[in-house]
C-alpha atoms as a PDB file:
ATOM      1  CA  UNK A   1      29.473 -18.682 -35.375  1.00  0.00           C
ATOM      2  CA  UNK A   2      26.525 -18.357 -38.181  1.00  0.00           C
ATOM      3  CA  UNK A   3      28.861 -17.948 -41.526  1.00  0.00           C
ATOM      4  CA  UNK A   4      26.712 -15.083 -41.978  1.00  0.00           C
ATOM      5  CA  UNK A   5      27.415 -13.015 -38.785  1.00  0.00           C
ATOM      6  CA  UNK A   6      30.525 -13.698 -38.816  1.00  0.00           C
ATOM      7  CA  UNK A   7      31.354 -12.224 -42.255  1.00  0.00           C
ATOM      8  CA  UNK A   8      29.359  -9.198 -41.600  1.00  0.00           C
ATOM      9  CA  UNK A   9      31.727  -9.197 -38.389  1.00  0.00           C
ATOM     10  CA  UNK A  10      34.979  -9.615 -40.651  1.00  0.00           C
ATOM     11  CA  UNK A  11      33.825  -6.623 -42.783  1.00  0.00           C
ATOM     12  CA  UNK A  12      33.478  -3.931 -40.017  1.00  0.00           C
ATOM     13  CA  UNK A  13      36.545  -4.795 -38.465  1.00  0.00           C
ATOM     14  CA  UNK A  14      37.831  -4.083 -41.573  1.00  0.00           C
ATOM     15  CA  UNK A  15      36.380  -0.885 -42.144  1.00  0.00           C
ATOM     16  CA  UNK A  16      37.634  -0.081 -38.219  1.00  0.00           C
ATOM     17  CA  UNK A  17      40.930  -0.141 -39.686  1.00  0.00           C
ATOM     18  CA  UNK A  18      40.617   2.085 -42.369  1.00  0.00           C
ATOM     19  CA  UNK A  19      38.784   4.885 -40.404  1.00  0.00           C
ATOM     20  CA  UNK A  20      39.304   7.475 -43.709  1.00  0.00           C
ATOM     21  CA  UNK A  21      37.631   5.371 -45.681  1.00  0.00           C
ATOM     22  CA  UNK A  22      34.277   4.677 -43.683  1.00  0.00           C
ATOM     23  CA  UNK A  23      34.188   8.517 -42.507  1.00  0.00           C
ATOM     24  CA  UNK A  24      33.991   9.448 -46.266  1.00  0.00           C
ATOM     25  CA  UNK A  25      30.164   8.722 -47.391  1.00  0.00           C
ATOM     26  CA  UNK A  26      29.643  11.073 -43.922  1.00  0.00           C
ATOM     27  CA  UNK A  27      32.181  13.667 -44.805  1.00  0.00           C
ATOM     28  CA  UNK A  28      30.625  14.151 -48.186  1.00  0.00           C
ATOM     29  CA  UNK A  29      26.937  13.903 -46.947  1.00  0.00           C
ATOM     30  CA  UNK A  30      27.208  17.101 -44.680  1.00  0.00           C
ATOM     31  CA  UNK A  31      29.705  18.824 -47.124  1.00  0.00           C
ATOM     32  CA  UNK A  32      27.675  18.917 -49.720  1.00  0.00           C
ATOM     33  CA  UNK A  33      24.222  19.296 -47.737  1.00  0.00           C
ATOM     34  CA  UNK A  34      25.762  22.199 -46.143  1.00  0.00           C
ATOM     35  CA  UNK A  35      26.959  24.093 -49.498  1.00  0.00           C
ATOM     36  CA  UNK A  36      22.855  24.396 -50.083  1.00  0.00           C
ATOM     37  CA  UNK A  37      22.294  27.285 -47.912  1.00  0.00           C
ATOM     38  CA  UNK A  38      25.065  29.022 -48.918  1.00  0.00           C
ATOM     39  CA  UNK A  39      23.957  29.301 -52.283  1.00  0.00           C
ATOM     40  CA  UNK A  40      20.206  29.519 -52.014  1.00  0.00           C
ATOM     41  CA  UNK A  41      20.425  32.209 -49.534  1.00  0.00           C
ATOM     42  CA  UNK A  42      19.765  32.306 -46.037  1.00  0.00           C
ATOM     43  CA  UNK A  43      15.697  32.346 -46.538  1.00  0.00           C
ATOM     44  CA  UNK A  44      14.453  30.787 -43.947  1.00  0.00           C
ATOM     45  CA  UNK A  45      10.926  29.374 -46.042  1.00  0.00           C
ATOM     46  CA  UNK A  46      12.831  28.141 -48.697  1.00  0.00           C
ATOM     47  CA  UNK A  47      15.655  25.943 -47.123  1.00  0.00           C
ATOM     48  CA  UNK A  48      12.962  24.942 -45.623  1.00  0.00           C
ATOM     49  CA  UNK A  49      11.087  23.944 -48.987  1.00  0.00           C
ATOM     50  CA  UNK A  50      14.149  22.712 -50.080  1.00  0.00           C
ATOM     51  CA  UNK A  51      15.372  20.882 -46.847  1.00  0.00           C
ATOM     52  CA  UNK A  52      14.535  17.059 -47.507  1.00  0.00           C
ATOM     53  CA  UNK A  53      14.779  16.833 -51.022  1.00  0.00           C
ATOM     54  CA  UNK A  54      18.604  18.095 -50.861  1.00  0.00           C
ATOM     55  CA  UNK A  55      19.221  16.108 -47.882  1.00  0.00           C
ATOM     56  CA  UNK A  56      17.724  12.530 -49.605  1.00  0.00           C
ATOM     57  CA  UNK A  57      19.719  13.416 -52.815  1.00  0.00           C
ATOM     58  CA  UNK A  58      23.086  13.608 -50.739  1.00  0.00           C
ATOM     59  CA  UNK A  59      22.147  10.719 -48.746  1.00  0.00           C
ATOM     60  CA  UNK A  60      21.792   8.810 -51.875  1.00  0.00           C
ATOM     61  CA  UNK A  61      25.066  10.504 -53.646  1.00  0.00           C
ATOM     62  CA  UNK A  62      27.223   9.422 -50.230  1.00  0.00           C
ATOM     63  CA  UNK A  63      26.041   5.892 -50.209  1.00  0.00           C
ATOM     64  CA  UNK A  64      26.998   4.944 -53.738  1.00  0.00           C
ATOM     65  CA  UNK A  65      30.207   6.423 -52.774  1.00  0.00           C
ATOM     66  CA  UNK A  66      31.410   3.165 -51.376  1.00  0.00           C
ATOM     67  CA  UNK A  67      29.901   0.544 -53.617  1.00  0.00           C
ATOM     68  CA  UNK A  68      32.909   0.232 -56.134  1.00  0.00           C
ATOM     69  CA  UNK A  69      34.561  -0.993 -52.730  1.00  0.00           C
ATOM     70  CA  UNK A  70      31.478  -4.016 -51.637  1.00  0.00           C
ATOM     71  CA  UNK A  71      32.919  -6.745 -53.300  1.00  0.00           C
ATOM     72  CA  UNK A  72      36.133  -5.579 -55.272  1.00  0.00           C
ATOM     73  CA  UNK A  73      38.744  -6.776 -52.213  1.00  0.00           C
ATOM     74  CA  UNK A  74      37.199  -9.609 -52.001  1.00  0.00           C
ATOM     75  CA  UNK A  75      37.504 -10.355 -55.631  1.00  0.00           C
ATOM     76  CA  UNK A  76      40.834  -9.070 -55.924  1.00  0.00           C
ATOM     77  CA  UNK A  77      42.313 -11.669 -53.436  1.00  0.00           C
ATOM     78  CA  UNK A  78      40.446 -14.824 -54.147  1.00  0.00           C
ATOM     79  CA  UNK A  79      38.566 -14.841 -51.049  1.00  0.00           C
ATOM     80  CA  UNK A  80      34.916 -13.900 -52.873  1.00  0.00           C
ATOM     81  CA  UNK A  81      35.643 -17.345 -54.965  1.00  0.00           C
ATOM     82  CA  UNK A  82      36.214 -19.101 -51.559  1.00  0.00           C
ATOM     83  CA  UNK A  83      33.405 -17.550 -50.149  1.00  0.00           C
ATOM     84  CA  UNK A  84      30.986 -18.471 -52.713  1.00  0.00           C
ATOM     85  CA  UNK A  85      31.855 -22.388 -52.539  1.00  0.00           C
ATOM     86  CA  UNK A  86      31.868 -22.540 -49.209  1.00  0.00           C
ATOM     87  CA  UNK A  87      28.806 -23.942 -46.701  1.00  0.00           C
ATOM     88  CA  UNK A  88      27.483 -20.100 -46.745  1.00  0.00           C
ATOM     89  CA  UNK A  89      24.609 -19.675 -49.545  1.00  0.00           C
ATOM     90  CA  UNK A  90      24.906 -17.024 -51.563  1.00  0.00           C
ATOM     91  CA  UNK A  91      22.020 -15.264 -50.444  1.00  0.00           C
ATOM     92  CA  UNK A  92      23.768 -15.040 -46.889  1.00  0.00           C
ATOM     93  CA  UNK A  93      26.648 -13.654 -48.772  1.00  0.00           C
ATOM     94  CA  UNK A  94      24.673 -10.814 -50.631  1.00  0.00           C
ATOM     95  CA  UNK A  95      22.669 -10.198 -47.184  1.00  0.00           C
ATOM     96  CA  UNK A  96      25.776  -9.897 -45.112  1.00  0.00           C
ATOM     97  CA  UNK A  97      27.624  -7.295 -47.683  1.00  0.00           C
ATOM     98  CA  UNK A  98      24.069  -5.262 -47.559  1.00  0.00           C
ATOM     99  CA  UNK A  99      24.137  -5.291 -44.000  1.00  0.00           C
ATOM    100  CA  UNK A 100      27.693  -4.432 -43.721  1.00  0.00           C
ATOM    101  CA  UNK A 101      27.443  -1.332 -45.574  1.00  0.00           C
ATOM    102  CA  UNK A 102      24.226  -0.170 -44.488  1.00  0.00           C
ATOM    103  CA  UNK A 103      25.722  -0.255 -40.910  1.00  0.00           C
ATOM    104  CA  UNK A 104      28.669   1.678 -42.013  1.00  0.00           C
ATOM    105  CA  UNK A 105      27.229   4.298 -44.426  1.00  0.00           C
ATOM    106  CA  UNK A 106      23.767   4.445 -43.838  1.00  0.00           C
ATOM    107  CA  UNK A 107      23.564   4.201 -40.237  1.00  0.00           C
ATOM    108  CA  UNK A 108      26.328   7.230 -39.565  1.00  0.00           C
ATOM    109  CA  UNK A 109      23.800   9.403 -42.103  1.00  0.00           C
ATOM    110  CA  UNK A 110      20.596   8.591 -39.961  1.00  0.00           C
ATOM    111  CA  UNK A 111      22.503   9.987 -37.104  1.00  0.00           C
ATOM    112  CA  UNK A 112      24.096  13.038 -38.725  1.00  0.00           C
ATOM    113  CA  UNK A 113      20.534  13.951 -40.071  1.00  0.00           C
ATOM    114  CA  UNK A 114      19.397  15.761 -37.274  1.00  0.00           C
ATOM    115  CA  UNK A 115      21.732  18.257 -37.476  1.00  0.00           C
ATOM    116  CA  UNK A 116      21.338  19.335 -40.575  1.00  0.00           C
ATOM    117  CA  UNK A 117      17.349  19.257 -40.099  1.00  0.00           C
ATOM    118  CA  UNK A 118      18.601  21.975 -38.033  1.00  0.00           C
ATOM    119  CA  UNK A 119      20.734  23.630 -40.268  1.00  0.00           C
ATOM    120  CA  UNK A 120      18.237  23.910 -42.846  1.00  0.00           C
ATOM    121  CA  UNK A 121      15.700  25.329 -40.049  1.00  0.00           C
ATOM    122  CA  UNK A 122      13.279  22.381 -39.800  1.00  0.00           C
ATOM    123  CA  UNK A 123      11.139  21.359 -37.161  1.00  0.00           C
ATOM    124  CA  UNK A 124      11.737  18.571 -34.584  1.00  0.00           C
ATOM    125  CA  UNK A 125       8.522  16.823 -36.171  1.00  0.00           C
ATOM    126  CA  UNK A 126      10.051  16.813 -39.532  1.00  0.00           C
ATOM    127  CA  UNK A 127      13.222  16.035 -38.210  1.00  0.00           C
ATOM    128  CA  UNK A 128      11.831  12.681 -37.371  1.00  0.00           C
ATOM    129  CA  UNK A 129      10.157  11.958 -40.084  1.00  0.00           C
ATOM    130  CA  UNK A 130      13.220  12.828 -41.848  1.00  0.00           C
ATOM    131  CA  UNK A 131      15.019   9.904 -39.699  1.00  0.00           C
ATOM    132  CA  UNK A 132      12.202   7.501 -40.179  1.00  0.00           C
ATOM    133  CA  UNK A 133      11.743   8.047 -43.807  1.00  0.00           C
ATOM    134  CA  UNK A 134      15.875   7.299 -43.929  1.00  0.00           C
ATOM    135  CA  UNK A 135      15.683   4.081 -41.707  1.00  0.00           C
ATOM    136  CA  UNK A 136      13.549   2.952 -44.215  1.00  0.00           C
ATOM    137  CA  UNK A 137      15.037   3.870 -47.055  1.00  0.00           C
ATOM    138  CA  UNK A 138      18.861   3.300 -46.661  1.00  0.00           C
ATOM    139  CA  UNK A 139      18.473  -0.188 -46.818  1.00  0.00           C
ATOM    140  CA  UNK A 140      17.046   0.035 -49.984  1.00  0.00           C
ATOM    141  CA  UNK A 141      19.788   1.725 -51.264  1.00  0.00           C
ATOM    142  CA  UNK A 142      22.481  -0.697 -49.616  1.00  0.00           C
ATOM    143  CA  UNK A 143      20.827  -3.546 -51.213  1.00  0.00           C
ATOM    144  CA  UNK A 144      19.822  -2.441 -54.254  1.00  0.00           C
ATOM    145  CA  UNK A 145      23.634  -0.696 -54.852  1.00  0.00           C
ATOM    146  CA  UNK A 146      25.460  -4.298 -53.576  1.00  0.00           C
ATOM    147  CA  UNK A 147      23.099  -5.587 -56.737  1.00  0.00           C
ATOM    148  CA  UNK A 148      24.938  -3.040 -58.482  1.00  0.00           C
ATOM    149  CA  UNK A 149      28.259  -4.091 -57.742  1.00  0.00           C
ATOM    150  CA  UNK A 150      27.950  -7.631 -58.055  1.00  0.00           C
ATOM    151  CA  UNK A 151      26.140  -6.878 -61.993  1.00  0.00           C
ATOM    152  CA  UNK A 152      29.583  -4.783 -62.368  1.00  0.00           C
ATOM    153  CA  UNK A 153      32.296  -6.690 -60.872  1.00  0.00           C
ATOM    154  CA  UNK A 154      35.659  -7.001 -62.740  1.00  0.00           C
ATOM    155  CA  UNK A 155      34.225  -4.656 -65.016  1.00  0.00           C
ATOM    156  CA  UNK A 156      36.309  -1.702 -66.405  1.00  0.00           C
ATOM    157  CA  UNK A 157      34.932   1.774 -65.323  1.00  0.00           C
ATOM    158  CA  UNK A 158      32.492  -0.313 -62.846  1.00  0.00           C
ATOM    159  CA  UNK A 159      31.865   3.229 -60.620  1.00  0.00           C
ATOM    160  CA  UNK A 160      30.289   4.422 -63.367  1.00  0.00           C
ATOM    161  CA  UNK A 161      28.613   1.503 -64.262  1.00  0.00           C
ATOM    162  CA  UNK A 162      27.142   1.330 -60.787  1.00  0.00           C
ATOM    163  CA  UNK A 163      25.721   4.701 -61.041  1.00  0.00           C
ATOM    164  CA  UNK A 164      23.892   4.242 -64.072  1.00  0.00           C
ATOM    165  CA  UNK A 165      22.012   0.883 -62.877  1.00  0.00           C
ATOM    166  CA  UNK A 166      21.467   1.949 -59.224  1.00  0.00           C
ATOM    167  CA  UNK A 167      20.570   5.322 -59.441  1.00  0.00           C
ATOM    168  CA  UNK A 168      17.246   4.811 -61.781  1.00  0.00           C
ATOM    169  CA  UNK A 169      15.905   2.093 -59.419  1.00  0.00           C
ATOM    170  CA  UNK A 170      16.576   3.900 -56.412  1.00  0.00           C
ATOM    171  CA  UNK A 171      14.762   7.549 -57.871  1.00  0.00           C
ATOM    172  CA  UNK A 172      11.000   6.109 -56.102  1.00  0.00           C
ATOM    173  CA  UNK A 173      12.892   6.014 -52.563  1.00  0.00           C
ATOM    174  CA  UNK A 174      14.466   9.447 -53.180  1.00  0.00           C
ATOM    175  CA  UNK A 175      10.400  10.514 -54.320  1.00  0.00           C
ATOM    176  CA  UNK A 176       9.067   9.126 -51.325  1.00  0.00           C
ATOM    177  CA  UNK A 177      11.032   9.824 -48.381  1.00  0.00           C
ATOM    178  CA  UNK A 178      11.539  13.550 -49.609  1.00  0.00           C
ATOM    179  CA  UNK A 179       7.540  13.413 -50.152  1.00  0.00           C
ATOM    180  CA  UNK A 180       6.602  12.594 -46.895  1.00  0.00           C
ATOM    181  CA  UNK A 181       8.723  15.338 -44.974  1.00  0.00           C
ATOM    182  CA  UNK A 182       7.078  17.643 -47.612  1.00  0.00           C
ATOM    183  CA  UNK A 183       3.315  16.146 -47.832  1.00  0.00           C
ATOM    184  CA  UNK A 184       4.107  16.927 -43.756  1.00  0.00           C
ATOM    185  CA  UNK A 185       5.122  20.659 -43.958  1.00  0.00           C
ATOM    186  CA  UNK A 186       2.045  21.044 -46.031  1.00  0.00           C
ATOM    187  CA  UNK A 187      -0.212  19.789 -43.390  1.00  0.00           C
ATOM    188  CA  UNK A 188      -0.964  16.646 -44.772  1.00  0.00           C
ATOM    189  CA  UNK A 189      -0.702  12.953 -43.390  1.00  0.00           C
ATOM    190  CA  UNK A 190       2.459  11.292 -44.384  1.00  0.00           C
ATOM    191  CA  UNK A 191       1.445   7.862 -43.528  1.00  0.00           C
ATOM    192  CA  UNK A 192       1.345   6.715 -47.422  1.00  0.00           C
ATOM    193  CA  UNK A 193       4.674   7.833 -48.131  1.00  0.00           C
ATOM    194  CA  UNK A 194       5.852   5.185 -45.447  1.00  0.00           C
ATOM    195  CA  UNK A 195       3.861   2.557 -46.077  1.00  0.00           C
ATOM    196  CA  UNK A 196       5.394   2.442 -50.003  1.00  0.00           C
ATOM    197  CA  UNK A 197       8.543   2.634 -48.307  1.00  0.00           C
ATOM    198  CA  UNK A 198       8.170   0.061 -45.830  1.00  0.00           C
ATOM    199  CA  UNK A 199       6.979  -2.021 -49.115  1.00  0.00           C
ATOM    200  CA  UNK A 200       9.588  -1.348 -51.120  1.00  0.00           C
ATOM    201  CA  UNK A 201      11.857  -2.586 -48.263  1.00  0.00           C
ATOM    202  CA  UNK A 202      10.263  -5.610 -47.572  1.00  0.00           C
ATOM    203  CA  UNK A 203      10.422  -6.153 -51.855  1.00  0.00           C
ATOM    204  CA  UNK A 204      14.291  -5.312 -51.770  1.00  0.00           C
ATOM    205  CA  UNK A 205      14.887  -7.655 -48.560  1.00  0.00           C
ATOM    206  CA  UNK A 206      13.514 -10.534 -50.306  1.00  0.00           C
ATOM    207  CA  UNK A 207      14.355  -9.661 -53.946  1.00  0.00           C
ATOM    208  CA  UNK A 208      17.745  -7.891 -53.531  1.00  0.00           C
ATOM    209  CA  UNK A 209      19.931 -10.889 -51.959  1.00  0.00           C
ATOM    210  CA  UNK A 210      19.093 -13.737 -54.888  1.00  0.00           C
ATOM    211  CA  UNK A 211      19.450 -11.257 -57.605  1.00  0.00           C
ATOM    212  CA  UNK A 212      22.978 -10.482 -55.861  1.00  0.00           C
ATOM    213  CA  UNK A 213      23.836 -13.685 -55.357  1.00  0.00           C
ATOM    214  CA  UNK A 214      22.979 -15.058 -58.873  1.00  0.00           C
ATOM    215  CA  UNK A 215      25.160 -11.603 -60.459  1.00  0.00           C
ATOM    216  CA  UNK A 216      28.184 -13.407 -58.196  1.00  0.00           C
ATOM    217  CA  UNK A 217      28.218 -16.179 -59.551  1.00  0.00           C
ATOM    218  CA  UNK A 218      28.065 -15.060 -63.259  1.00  0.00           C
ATOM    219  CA  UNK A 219      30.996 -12.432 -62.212  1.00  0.00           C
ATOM    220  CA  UNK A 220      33.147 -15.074 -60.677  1.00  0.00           C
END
């Protein structure tokens, strides 16, 4: 098997066997998206105003819930080290983790966002743009948080460390995919918000993986 596939295959079995842990990012995601209406009031205009800009700032909140997590096991036990001078590049390495938790956090919050499109009273339109806008974006924040955690590994008070580097570069997905569900709702085209999106994946693809894999390699 391709070294690559079959670490991203080691990592969700893993996270199979600690259901808890993988059902937390989701948990939290429709908590605290749900704990909007109940404090804004049940307007029906402004949750929808309000709709995808709370539901891109929990999506990002839940995903950097499991970054301190990416590559600390690994570490912890040796097996990073082993990893890393192995045949598999470190590229593969970085792109595997990425893909690993983007699967396990970011694909359970594209499918839970339909409901609470619902809950927040929005229309099936926006409800797909919604989804599109976060199947382009979630990968950004996978990648760009695994960058995160390699810059922070071994680190003391690394969660918070994370936080503070991810969260700045991650603000222009969080603009975007809220802006086109708005720029929508206001009866205009969304189409730009998606292309910078779809750019800003293709960047973090391509960018994301060497700047992980060179952060490795300093932290081991």
């Amino acid at each position: 098997m391709n070294p690559m596939f079959a670490l991203l295959a080691r990592d969700l079995r893993l996270a199979s066997r600690r259901p808890a842990e993988a059902l937390l990012p989701v948990v939290f995601f429709v908590v605290a998206a749900s704990l909007f209406p109940l404090g804004v009031g049940p307007e029906a205009s402004m949750l929808r105003t309000i709709a995808p800009g709370v539901v891109w700032v929990c999506a990002l909140l839940s995903s950097m819930l499991s970054l301190n997590s990416m590559y600390a096991g690994d570490f912890a036990d040796g097996s990073l080290e082993q990893m890393l001078i192995s045949s598999m590049s470190g590229v593969q390495l970085a792109a595997a983790k990425g893909l690993a938790h983007w699967l396990m956090t970011g694909v359970p919050l594209l499918l839970v966002s339909p409901l609470l499109g619902l809950l927040f009273g929005l229309s099936w339109e926006a409800i797909g743009l919604m989804a599109l806008g976060l199947l382009l974006g979630t990968p950004i924040l996978s990648m760009m948080g695994g960058m995160g955690a390699a810059l922070t590994l071994g680190l003391r008070n690394s969660a918070v460390l994370i936080l503070l580097i991810v969260l700045p570069l991650c603000i222009p997905v969080l603009i975007f995919g809220a802006g086109a569900v708005s720029a929508a709702e206001a009866g205009l085209a969304p189409d730009g918000h998606f292309y910078l999106l779809g750019a800003m994946l293709l960047l973090t693809s391509l960018g994301a993986p060497v700047a992980t894999a060179a952060a490795l390699r300093i932290s081991v």
